[in-house]
C-alpha atoms as a PDB file:
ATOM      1  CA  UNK A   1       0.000   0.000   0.000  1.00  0.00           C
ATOM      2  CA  UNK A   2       1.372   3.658  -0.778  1.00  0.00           C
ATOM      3  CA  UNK A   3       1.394   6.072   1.404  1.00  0.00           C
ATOM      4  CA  UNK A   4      -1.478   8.330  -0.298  1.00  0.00           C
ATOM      5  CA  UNK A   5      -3.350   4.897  -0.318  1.00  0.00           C
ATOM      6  CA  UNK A   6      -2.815   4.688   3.538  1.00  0.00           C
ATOM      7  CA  UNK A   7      -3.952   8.500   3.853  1.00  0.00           C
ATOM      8  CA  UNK A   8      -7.475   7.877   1.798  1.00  0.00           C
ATOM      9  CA  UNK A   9      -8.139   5.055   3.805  1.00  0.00           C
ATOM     10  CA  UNK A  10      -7.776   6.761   6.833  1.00  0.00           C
ATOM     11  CA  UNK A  11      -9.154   9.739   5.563  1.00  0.00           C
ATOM     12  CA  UNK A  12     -12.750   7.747   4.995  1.00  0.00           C
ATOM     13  CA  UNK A  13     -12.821   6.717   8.303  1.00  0.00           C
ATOM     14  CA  UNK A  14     -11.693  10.335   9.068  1.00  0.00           C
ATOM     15  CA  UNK A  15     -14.769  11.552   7.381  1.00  0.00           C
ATOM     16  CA  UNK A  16     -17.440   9.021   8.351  1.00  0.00           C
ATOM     17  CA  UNK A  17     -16.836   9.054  12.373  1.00  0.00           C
ATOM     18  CA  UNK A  18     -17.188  13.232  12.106  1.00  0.00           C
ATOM     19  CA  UNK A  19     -13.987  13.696  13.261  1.00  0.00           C
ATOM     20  CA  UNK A  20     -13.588  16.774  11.736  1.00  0.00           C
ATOM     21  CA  UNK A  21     -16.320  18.454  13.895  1.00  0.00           C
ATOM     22  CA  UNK A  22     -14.194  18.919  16.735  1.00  0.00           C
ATOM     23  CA  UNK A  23     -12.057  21.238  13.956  1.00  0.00           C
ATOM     24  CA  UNK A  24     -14.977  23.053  12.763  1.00  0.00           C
ATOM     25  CA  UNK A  25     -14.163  26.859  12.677  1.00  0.00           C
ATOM     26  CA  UNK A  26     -14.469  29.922   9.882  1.00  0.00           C
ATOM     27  CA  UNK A  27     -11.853  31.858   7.845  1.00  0.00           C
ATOM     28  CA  UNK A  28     -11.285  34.351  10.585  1.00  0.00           C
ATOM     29  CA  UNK A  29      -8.852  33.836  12.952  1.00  0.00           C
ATOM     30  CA  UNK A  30     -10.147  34.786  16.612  1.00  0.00           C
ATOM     31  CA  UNK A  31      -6.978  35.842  18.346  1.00  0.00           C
ATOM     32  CA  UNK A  32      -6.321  38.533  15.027  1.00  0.00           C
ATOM     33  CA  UNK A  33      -3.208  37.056  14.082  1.00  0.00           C
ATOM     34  CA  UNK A  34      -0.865  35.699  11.275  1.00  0.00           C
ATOM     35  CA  UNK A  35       1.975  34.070  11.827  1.00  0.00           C
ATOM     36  CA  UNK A  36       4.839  33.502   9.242  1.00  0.00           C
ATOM     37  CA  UNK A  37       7.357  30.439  10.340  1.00  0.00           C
ATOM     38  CA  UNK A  38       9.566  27.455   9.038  1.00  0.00           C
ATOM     39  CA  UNK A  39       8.225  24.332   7.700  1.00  0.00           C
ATOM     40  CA  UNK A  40      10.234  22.379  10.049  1.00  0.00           C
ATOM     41  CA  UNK A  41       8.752  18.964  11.110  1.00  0.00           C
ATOM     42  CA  UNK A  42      10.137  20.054  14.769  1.00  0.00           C
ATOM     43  CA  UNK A  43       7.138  22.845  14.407  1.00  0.00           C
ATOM     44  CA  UNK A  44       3.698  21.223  13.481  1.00  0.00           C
ATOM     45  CA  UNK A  45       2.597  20.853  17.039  1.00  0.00           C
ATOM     46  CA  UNK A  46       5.135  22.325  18.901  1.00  0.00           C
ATOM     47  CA  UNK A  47       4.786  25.803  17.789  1.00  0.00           C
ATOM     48  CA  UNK A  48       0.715  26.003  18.532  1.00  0.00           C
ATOM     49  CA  UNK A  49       1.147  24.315  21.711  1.00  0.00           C
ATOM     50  CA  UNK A  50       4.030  26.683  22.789  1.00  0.00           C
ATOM     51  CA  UNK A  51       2.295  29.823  22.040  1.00  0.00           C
ATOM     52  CA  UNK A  52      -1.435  28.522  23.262  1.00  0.00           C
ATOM     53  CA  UNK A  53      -3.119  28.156  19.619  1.00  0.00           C
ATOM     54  CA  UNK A  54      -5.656  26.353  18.741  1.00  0.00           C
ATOM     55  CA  UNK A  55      -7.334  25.665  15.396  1.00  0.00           C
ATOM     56  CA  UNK A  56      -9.314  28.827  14.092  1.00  0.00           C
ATOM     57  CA  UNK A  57      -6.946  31.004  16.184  1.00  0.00           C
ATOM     58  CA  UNK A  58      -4.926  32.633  13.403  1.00  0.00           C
ATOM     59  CA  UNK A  59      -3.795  32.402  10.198  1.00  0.00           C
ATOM     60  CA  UNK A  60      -0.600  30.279   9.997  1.00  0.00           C
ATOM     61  CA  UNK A  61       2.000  30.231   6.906  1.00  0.00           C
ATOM     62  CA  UNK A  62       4.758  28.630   6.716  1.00  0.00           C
ATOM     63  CA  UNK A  63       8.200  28.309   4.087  1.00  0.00           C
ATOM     64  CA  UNK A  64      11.601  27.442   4.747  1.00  0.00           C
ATOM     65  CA  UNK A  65      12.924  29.206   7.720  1.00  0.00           C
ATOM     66  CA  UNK A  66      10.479  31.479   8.079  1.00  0.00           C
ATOM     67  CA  UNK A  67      11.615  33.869   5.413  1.00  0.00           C
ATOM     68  CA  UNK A  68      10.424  36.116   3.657  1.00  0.00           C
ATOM     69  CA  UNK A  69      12.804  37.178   0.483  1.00  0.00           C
ATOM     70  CA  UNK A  70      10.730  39.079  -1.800  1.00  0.00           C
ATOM     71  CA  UNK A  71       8.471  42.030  -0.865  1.00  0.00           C
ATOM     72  CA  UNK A  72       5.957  41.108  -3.472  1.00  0.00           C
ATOM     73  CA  UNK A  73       6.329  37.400  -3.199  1.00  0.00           C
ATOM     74  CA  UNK A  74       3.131  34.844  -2.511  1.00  0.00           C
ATOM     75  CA  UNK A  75       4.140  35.207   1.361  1.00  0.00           C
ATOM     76  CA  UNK A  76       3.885  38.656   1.923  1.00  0.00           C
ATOM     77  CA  UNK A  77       0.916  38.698  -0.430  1.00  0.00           C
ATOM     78  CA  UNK A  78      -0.757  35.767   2.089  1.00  0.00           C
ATOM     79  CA  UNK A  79       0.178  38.749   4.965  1.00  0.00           C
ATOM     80  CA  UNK A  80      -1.764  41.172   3.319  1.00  0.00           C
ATOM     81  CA  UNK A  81      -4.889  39.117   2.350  1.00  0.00           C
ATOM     82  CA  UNK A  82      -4.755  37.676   6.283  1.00  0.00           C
ATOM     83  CA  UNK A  83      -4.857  41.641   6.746  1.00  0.00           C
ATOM     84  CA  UNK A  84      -7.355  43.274   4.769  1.00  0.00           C
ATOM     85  CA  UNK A  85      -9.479  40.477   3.878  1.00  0.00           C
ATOM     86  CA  UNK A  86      -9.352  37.900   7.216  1.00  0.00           C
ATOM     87  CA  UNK A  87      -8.989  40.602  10.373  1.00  0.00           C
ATOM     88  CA  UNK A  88      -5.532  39.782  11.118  1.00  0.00           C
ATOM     89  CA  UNK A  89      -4.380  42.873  13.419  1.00  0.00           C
ATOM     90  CA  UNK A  90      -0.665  41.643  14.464  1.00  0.00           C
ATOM     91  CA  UNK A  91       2.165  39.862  12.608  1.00  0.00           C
ATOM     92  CA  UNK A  92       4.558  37.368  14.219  1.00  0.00           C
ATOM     93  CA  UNK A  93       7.475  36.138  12.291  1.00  0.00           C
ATOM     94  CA  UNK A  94       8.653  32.818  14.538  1.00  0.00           C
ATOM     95  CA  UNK A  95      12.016  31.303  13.775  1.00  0.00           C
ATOM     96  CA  UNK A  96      13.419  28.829  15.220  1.00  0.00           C
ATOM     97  CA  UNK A  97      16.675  27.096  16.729  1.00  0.00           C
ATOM     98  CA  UNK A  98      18.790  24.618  14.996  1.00  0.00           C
ATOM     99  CA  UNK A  99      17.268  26.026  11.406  1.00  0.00           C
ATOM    100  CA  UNK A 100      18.120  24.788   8.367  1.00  0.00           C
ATOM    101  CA  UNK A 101      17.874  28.214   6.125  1.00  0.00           C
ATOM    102  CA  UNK A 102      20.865  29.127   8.506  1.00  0.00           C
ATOM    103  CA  UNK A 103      23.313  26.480   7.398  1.00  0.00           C
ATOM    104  CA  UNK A 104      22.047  26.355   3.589  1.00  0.00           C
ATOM    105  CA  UNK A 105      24.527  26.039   1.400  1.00  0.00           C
ATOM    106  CA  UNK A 106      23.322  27.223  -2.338  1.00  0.00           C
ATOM    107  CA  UNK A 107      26.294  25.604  -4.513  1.00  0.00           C
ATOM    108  CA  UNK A 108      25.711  22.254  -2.407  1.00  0.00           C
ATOM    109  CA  UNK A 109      21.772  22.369  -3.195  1.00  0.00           C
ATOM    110  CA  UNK A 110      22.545  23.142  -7.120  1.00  0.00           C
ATOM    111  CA  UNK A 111      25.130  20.133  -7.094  1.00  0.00           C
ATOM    112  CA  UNK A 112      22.263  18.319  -5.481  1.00  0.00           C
ATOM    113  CA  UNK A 113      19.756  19.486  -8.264  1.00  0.00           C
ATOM    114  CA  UNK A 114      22.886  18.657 -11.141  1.00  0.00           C
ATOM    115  CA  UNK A 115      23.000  14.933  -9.231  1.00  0.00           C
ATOM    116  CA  UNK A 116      19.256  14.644  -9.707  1.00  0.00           C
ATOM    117  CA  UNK A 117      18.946  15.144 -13.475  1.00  0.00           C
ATOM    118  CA  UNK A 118      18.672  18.906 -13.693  1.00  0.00           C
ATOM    119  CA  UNK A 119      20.612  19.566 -16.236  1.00  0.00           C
ATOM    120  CA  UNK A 120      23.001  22.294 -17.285  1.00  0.00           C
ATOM    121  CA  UNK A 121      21.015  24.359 -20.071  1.00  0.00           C
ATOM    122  CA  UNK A 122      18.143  24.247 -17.832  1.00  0.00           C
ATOM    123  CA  UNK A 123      20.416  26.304 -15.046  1.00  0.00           C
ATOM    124  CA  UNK A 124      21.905  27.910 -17.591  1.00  0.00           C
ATOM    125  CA  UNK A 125      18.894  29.327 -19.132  1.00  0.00           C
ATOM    126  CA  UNK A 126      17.833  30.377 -15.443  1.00  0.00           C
ATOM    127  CA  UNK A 127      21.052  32.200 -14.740  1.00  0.00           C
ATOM    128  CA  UNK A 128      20.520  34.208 -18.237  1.00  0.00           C
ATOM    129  CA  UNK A 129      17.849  34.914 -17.399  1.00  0.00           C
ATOM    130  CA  UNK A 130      18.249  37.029 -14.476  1.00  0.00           C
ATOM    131  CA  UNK A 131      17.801  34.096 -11.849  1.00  0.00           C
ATOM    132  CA  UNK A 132      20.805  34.200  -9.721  1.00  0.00           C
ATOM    133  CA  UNK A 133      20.197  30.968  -8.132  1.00  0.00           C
ATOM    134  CA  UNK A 134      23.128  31.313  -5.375  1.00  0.00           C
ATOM    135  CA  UNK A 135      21.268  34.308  -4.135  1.00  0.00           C
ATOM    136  CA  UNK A 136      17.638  33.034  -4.918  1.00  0.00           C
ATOM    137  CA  UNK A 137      19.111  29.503  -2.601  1.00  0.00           C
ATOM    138  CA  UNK A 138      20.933  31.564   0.090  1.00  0.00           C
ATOM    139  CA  UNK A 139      20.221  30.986   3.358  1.00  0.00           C
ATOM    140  CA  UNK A 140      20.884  33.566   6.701  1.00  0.00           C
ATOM    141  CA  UNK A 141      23.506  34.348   8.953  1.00  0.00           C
ATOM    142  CA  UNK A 142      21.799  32.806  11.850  1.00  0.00           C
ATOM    143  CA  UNK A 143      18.281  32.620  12.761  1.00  0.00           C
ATOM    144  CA  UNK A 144      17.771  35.515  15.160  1.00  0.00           C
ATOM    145  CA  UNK A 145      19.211  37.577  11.954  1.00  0.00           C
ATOM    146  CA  UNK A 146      16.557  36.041   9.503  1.00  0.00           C
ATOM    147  CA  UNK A 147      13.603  36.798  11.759  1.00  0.00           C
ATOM    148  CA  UNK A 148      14.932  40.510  12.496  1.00  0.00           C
ATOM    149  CA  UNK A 149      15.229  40.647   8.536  1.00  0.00           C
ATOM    150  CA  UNK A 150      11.796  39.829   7.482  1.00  0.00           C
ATOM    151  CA  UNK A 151      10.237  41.640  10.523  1.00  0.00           C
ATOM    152  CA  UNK A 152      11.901  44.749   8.457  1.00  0.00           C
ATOM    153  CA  UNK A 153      10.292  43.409   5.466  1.00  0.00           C
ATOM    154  CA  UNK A 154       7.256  43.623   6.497  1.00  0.00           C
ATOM    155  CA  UNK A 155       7.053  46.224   9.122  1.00  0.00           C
ATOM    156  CA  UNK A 156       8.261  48.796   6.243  1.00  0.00           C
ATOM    157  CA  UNK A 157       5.954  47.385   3.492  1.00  0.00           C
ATOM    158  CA  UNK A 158       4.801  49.844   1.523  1.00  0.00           C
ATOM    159  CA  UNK A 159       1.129  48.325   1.826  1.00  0.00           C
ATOM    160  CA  UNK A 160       1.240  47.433   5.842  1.00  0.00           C
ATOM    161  CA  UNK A 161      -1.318  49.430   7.256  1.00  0.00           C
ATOM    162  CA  UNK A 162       0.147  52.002   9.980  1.00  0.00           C
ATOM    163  CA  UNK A 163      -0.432  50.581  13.242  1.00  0.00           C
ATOM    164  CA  UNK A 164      -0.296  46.616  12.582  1.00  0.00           C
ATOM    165  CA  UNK A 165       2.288  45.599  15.086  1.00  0.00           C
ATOM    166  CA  UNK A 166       5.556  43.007  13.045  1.00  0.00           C
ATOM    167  CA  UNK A 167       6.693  40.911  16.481  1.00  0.00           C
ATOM    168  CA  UNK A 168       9.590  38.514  15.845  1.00  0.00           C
ATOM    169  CA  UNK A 169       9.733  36.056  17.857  1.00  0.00           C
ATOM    170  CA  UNK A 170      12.652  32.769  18.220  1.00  0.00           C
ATOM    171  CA  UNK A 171      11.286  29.230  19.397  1.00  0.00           C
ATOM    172  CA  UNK A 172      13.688  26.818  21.067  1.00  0.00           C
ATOM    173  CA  UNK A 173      12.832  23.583  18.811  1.00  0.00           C
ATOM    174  CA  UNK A 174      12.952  21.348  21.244  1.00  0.00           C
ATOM    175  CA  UNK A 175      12.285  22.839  24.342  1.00  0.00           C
ATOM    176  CA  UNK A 176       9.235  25.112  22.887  1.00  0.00           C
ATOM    177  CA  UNK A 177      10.899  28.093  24.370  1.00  0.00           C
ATOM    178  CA  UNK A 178       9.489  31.849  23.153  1.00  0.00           C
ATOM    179  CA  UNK A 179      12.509  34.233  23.213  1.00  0.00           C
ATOM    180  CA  UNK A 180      11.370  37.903  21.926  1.00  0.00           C
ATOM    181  CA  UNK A 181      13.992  39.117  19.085  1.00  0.00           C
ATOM    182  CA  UNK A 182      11.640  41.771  18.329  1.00  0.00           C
ATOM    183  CA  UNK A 183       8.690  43.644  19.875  1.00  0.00           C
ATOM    184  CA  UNK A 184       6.378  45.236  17.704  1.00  0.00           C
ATOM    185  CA  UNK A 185       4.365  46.896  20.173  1.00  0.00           C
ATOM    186  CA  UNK A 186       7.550  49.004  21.084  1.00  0.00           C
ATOM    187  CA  UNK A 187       8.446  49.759  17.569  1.00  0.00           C
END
């Protein structure tokens, strides 16, 4: 059996006990927030346990280390629609320890994509075309650093409403520890 045969089978029984019903909730978050943070696996149900969340409290997206690298990317665009469309009224950008964004090394993840049939033109054609992959791959310094950069991101959007408060925030990924890097209610 594969594993998306394993998932619809449990997903029937999923569906026919009402499971879902203890999940039942609408589009707007009720504690007015949107949180940007990593993918890690460390984070599924750490990070809403550690910060008291549960599901229809706020509006959750997550990438690779919590990033967000382009001002007008599908991120900061999921920001602004949590914002104006979904009552969001605070930001919180939550990194975390032990990240991987902080250690990535771009030439070693396009020798990676080389080793797994990407070939050549196709990079080449991306680099001529104004794709820097090195840069588009690069990681941060260090994960207090990444969350301070994207809470500057966003806090000086130039479609953030005045007054939404950009918090940055650093979770210990085992412990579940919440160490403020930034607070946006002082900024």
């Amino acid at each position: 059996m594969t594993q998306l045969d394993t998932i619809l089978e449990f997903n029937r029984k999923f569906v026919a006990d009402k499971e879902y019903e203890k999940y039942m909730t609408d589009k707007f978050p009720e504690k007015k927030m949107a949180i940007v943070t990593c993918m890690d696996t460390r984070l599924v149900e750490l990070l809403p346990k550690a910060m008291n969340l549960r599901n229809g409290d706020v509006k959750l997206i997550k990438n690779a280390g919590a990033l967000i690298s382009h001002p007008f990317g599908s991120v900061m665009r999921s920001l602004l629609v949590a914002i104006y469309e979904l009552r969001a009224q605070e930001v919180y950008i939550v990194g975390h320890t032990g990240c991987g964004m902080a250690a990535l090394n771009s030439d070693q993840m396009i020798g990676s994509m080389r080793e797994r049939g990407i070939s050549e033109d196709v990079l080449n054609t991306l680099e001529h075309s104004g794709i820097k992959l090195n840069e588009w791959l690069r990681g941060v310094d260090n994960e207090k650093q990444g969350v301070i950069q994207t809470v500057n991101l966003v806090k000086n959007h130039p479609l953030l409403p005045a007054g939404v408060p950009v918090h940055g925030m650093l979770i210990d990924s085992t412990t579940g520890e919440l160490e403020v890097v930034v607070n946006g209610y002082e900024e």
